[in-house]
PDB file of N, CA and C in Angstrom:
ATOM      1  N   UNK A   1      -5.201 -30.679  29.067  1.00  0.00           N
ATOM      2  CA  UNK A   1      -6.072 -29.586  28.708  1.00  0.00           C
ATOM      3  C   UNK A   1      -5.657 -29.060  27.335  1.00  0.00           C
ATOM      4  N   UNK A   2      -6.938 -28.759  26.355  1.00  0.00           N
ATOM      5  CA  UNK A   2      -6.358 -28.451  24.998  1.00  0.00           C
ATOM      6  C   UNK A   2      -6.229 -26.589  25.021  1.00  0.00           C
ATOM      7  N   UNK A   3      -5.778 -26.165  24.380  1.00  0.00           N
ATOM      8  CA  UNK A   3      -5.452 -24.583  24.761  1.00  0.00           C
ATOM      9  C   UNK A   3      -6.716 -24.250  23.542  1.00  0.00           C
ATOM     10  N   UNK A   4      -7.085 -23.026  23.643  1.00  0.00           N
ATOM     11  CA  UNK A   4      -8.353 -22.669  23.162  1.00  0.00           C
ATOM     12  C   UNK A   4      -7.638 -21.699  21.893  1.00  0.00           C
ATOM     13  N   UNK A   5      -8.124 -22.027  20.623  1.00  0.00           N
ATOM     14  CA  UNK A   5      -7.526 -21.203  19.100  1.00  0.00           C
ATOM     15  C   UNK A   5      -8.198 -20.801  18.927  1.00  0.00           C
ATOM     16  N   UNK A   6      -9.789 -20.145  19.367  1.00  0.00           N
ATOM     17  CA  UNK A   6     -10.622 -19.731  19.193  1.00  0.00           C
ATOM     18  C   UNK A   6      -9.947 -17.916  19.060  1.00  0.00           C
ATOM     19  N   UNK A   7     -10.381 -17.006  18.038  1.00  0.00           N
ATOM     20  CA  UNK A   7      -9.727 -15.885  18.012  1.00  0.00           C
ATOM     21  C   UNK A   7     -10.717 -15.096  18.518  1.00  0.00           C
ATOM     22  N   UNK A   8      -9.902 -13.734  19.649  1.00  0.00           N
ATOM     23  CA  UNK A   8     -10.708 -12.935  20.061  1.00  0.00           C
ATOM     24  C   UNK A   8     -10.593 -11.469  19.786  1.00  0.00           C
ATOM     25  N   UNK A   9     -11.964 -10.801  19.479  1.00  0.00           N
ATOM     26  CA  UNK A   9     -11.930  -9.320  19.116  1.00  0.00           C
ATOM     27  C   UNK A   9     -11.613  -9.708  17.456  1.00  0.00           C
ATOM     28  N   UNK A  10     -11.457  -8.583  17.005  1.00  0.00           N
ATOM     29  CA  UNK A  10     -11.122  -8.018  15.823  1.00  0.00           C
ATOM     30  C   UNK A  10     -10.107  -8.314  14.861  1.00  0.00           C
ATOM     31  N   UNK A  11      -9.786  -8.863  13.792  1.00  0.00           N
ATOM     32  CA  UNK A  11      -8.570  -8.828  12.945  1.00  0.00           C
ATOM     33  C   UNK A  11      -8.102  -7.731  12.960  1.00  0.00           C
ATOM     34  N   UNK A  12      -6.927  -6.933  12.925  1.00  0.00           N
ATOM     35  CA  UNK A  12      -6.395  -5.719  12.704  1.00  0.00           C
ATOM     36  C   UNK A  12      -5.955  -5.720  11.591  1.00  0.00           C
ATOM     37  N   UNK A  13      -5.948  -6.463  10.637  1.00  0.00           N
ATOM     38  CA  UNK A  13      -5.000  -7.217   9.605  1.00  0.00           C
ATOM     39  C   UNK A  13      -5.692  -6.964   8.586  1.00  0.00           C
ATOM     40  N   UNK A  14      -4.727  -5.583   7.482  1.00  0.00           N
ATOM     41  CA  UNK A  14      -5.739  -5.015   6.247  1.00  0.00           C
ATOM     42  C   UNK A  14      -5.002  -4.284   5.940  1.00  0.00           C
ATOM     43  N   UNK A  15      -5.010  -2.740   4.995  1.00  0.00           N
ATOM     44  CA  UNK A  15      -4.174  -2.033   4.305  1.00  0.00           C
ATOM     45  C   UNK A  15      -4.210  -0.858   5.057  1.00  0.00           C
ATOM     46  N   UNK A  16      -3.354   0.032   5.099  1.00  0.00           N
ATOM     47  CA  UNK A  16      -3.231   1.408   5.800  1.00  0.00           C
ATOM     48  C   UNK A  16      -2.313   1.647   5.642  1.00  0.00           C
ATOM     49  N   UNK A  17      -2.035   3.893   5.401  1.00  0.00           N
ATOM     50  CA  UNK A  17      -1.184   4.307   5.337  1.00  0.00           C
ATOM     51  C   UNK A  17      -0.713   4.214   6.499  1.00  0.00           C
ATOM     52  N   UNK A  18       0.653   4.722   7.127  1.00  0.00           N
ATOM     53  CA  UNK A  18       1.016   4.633   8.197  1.00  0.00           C
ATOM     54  C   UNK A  18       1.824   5.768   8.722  1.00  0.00           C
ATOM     55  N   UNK A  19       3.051   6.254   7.232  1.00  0.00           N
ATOM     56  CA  UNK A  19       3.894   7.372   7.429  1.00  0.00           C
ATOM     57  C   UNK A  19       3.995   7.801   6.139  1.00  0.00           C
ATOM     58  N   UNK A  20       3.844   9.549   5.927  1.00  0.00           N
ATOM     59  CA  UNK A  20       4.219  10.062   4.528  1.00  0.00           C
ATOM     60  C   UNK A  20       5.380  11.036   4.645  1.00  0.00           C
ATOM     61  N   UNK A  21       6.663  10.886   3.739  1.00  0.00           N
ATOM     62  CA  UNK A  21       7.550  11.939   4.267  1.00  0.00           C
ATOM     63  C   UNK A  21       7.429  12.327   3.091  1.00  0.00           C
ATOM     64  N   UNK A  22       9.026  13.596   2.724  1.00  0.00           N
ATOM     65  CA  UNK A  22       9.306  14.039   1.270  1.00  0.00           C
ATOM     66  C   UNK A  22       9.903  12.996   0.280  1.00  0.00           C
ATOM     67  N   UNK A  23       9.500  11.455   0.614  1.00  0.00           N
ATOM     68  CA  UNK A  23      10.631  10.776  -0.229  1.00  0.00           C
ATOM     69  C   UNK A  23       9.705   9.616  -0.498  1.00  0.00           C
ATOM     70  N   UNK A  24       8.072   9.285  -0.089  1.00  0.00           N
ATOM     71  CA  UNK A  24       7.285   8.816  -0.184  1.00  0.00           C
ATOM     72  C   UNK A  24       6.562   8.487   0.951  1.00  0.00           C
ATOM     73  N   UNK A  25       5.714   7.082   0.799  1.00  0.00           N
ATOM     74  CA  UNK A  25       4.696   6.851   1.886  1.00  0.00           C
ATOM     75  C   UNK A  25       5.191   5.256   2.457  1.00  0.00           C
ATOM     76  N   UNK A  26       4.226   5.012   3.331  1.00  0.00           N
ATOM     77  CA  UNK A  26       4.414   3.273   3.916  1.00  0.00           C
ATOM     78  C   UNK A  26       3.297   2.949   3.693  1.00  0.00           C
ATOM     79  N   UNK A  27       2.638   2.146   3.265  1.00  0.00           N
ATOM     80  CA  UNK A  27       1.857   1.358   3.579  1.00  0.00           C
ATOM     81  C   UNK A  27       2.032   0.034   4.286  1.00  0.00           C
ATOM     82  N   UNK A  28       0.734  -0.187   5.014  1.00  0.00           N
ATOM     83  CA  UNK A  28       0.928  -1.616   5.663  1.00  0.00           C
ATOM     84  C   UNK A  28      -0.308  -2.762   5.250  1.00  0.00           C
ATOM     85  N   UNK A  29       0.357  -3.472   4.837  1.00  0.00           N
ATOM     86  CA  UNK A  29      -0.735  -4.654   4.115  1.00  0.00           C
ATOM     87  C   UNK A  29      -0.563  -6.234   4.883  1.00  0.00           C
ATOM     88  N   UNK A  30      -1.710  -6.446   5.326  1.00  0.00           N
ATOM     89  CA  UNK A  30      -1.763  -7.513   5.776  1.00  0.00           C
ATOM     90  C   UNK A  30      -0.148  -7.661   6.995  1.00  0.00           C
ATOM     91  N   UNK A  31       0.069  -6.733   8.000  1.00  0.00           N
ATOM     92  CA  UNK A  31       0.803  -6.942   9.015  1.00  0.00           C
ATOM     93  C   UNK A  31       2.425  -6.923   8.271  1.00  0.00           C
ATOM     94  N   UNK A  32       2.519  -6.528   7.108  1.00  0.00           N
ATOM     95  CA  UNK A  32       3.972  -5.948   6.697  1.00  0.00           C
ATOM     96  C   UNK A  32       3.931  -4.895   5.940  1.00  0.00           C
ATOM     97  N   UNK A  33       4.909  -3.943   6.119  1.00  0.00           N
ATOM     98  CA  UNK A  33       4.923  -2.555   5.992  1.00  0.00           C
ATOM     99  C   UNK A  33       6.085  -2.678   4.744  1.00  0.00           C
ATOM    100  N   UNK A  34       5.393  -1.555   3.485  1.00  0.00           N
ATOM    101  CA  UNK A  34       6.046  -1.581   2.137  1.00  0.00           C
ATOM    102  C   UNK A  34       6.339   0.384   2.308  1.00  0.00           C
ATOM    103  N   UNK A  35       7.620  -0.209   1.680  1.00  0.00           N
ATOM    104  CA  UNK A  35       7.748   1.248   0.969  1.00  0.00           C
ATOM    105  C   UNK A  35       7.215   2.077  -0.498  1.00  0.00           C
ATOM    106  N   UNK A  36       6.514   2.982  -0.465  1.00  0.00           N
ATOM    107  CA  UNK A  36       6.150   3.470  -2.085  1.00  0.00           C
ATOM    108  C   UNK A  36       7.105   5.134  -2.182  1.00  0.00           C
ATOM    109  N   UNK A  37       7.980   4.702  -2.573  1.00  0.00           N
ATOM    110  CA  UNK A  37       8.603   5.853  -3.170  1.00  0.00           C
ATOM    111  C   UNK A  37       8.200   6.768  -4.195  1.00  0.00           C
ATOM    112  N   UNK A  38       8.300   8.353  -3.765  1.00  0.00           N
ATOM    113  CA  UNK A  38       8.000   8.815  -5.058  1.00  0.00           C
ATOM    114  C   UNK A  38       8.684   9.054  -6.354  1.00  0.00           C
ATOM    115  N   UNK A  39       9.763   8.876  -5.790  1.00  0.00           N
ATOM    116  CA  UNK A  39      10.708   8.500  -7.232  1.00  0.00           C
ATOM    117  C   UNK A  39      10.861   7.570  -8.390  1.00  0.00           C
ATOM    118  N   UNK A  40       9.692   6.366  -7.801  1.00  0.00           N
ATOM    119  CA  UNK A  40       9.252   5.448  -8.695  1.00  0.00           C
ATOM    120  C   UNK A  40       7.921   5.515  -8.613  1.00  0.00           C
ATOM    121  N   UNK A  41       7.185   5.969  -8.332  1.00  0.00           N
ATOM    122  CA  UNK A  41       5.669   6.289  -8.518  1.00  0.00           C
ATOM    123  C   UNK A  41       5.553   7.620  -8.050  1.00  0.00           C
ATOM    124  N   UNK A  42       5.545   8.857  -9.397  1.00  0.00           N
ATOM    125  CA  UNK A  42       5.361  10.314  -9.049  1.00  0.00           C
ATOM    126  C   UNK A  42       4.314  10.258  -9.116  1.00  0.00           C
ATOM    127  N   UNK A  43       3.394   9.742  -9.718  1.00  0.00           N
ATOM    128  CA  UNK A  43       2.169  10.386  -9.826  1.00  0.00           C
ATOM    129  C   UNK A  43       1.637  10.716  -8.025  1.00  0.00           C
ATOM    130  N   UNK A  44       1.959  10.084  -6.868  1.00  0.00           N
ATOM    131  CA  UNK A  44       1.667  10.790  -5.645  1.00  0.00           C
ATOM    132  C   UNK A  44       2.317  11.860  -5.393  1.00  0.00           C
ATOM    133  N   UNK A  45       3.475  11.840  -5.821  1.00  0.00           N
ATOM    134  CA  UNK A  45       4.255  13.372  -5.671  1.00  0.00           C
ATOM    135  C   UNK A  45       3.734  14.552  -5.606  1.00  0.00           C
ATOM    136  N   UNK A  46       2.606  14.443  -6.392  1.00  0.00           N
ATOM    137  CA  UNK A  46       2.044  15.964  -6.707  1.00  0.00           C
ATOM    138  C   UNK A  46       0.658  15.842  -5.671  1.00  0.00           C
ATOM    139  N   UNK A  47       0.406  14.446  -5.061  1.00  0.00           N
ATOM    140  CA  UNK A  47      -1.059  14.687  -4.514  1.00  0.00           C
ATOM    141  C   UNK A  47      -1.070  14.981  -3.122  1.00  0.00           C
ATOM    142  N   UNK A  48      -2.361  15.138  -2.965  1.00  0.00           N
ATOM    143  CA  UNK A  48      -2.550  15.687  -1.887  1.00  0.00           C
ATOM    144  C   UNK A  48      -2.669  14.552  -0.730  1.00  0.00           C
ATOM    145  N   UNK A  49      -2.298  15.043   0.775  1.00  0.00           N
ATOM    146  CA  UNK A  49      -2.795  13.561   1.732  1.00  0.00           C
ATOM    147  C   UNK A  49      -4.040  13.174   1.444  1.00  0.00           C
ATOM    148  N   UNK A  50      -4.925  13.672   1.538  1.00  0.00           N
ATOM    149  CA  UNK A  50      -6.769  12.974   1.310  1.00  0.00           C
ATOM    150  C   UNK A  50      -6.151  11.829   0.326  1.00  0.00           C
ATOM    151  N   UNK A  51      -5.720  11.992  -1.071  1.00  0.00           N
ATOM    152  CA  UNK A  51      -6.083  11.462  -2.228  1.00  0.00           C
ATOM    153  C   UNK A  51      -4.930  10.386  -2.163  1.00  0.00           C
ATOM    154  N   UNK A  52      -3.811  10.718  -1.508  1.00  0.00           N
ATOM    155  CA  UNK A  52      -3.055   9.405  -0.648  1.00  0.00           C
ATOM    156  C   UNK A  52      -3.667   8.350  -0.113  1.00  0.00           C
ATOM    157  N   UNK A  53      -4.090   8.826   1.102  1.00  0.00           N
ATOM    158  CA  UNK A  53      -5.091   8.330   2.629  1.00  0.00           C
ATOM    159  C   UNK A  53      -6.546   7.405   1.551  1.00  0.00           C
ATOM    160  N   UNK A  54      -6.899   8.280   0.501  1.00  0.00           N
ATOM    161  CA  UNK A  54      -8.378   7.656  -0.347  1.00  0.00           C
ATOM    162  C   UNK A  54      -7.929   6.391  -1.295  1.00  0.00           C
ATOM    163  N   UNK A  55      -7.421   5.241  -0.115  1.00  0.00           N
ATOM    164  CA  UNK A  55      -7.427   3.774  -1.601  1.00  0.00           C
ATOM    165  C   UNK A  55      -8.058   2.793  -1.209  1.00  0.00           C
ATOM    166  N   UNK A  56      -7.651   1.594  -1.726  1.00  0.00           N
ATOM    167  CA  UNK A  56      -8.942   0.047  -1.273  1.00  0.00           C
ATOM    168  C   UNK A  56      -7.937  -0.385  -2.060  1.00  0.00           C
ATOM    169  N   UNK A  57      -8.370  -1.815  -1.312  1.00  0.00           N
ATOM    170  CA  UNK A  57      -7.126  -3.191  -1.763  1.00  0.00           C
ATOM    171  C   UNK A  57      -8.554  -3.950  -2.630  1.00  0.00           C
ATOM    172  N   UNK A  58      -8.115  -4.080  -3.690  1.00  0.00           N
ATOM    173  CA  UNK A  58      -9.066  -5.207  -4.457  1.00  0.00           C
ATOM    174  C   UNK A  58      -7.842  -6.147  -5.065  1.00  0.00           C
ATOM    175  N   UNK A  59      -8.454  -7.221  -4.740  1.00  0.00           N
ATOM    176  CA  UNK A  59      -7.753  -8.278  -4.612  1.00  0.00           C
ATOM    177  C   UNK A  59      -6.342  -8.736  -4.127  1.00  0.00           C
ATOM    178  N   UNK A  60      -5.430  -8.330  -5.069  1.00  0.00           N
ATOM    179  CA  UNK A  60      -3.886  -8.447  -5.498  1.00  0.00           C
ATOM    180  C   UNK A  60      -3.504  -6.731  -5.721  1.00  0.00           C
ATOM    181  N   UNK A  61      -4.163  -5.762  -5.604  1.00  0.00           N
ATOM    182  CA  UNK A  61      -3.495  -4.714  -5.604  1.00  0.00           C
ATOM    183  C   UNK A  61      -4.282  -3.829  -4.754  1.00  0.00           C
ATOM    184  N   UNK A  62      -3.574  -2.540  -4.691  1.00  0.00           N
ATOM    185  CA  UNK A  62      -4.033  -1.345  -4.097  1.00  0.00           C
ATOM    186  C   UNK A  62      -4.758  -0.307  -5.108  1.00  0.00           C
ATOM    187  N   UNK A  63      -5.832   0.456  -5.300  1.00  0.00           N
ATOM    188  CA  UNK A  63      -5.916   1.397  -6.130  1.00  0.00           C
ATOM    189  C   UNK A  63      -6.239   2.750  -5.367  1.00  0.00           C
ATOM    190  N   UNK A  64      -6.084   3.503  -5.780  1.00  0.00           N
ATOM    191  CA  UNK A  64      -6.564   5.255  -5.456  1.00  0.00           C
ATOM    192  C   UNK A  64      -6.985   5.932  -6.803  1.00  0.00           C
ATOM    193  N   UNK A  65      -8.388   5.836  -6.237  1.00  0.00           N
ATOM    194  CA  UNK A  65      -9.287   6.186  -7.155  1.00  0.00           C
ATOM    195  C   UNK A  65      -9.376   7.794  -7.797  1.00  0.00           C
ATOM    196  N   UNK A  66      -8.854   8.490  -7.046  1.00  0.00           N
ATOM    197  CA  UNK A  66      -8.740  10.005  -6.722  1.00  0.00           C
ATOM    198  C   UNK A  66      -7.755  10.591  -7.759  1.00  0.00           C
ATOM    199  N   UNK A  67      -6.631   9.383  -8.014  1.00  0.00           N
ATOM    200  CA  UNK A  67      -5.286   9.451  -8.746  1.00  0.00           C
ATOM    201  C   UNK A  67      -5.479   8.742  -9.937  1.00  0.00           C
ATOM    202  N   UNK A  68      -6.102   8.270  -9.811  1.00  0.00           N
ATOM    203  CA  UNK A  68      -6.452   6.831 -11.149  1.00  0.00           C
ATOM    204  C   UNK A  68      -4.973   6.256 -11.261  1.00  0.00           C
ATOM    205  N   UNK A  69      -5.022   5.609 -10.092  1.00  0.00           N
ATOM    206  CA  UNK A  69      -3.376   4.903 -10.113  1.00  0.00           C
ATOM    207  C   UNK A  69      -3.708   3.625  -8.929  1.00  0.00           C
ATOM    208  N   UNK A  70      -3.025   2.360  -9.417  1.00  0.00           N
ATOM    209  CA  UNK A  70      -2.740   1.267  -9.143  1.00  0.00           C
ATOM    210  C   UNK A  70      -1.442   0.873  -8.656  1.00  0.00           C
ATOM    211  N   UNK A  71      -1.426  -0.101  -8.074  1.00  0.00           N
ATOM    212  CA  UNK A  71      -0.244  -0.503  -7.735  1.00  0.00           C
ATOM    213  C   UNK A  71      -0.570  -1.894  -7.318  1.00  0.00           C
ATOM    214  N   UNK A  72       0.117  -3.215  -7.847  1.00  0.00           N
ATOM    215  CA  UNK A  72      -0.101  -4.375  -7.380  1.00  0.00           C
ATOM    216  C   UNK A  72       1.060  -4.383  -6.486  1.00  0.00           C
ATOM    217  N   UNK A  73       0.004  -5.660  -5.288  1.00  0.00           N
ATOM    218  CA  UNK A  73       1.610  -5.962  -4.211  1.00  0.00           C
ATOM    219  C   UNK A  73       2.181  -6.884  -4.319  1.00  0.00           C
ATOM    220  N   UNK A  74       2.034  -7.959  -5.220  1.00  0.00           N
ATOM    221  CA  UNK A  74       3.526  -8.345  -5.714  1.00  0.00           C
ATOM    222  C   UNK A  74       4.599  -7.339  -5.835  1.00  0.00           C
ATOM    223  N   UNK A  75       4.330  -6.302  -6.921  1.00  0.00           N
ATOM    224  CA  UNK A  75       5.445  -5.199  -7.305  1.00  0.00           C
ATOM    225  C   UNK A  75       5.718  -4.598  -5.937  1.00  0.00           C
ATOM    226  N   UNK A  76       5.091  -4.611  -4.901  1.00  0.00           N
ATOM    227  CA  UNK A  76       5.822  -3.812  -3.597  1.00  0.00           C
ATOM    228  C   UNK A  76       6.436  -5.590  -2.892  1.00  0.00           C
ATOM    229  N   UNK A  77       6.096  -6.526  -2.972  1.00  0.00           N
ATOM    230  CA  UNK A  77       6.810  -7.421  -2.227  1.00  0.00           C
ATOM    231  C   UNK A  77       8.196  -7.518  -2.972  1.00  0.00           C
ATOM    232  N   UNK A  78       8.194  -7.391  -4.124  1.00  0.00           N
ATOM    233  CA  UNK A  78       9.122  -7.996  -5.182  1.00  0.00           C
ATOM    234  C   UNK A  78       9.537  -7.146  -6.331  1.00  0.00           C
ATOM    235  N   UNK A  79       9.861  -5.827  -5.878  1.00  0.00           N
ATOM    236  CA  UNK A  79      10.369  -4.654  -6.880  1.00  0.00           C
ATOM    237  C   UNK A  79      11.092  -5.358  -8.199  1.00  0.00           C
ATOM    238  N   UNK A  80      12.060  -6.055  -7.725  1.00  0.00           N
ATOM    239  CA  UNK A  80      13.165  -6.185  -8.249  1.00  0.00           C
ATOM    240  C   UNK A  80      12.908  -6.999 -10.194  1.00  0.00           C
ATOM    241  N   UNK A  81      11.573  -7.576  -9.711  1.00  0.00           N
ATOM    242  CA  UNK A  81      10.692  -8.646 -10.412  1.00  0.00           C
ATOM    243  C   UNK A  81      10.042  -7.480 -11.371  1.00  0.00           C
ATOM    244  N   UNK A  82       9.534  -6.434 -10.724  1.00  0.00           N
ATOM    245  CA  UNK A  82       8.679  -5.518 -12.005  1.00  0.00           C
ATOM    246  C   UNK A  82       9.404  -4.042 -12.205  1.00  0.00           C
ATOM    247  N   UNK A  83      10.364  -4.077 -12.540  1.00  0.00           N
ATOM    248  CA  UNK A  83      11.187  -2.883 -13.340  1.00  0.00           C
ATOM    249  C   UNK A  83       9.791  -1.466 -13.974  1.00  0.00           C
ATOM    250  N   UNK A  84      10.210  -0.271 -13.160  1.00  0.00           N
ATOM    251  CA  UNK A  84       9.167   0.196 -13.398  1.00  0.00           C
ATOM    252  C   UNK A  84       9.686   0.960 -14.895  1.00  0.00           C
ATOM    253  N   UNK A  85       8.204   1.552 -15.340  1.00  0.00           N
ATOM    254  CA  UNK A  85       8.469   2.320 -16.943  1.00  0.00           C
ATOM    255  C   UNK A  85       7.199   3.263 -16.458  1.00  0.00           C
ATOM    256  N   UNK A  86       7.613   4.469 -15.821  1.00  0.00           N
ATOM    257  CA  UNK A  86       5.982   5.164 -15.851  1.00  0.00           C
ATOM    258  C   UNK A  86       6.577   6.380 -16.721  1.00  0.00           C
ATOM    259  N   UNK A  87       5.176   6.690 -17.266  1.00  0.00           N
ATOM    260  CA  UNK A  87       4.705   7.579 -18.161  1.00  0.00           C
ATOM    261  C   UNK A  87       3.713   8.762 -17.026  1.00  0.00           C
ATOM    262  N   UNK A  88       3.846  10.024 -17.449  1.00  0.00           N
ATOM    263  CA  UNK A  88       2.959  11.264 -17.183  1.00  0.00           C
ATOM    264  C   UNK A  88       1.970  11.150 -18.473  1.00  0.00           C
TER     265      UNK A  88
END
């Protein structure tokens, strides 16, 4: 008997916040969970949850439109690879 790979219900499998403390947020992308610190990305520091909670994954990154701020996920898989330099 062949076992059936046919998939059932829904993918769950996509971007979402998950947890926001005083030291940043989680996101979860595609079934692994990244850290975004605000110590390397302030510009959330100052925002509000809505404008957190308000992003979309286009393509290779995350944006929040609310913030006019990006973030590719390479740079959350692979910090070490994109040395940040942010500007206010």
């Amino acid at each position: 008997m062949k076992p059936n790979l046919r998939q059932h219900g829904t993918s769950t499998l996509g971007s979402e916040i998950t947890n926001i403390t005083t030291l940043g947020f989680w996101v979860l992308i595609d079934g692994v969970e990244y850290f975004v610190p605000f110590e390397d990305y302030p510009v959330f520091r100052r925002a509000t949850l809505n404008q957190i909670f308000n992003f979309s994954r286009i393509s290779g990154q995350l944006h929040w439109p609310d913030l006019d701020a990006d973030i590719e996920i390479e740079a959350l898989e692979n910090p070490v690879d994109y040395p940040l330099v942010w500007k206010d």
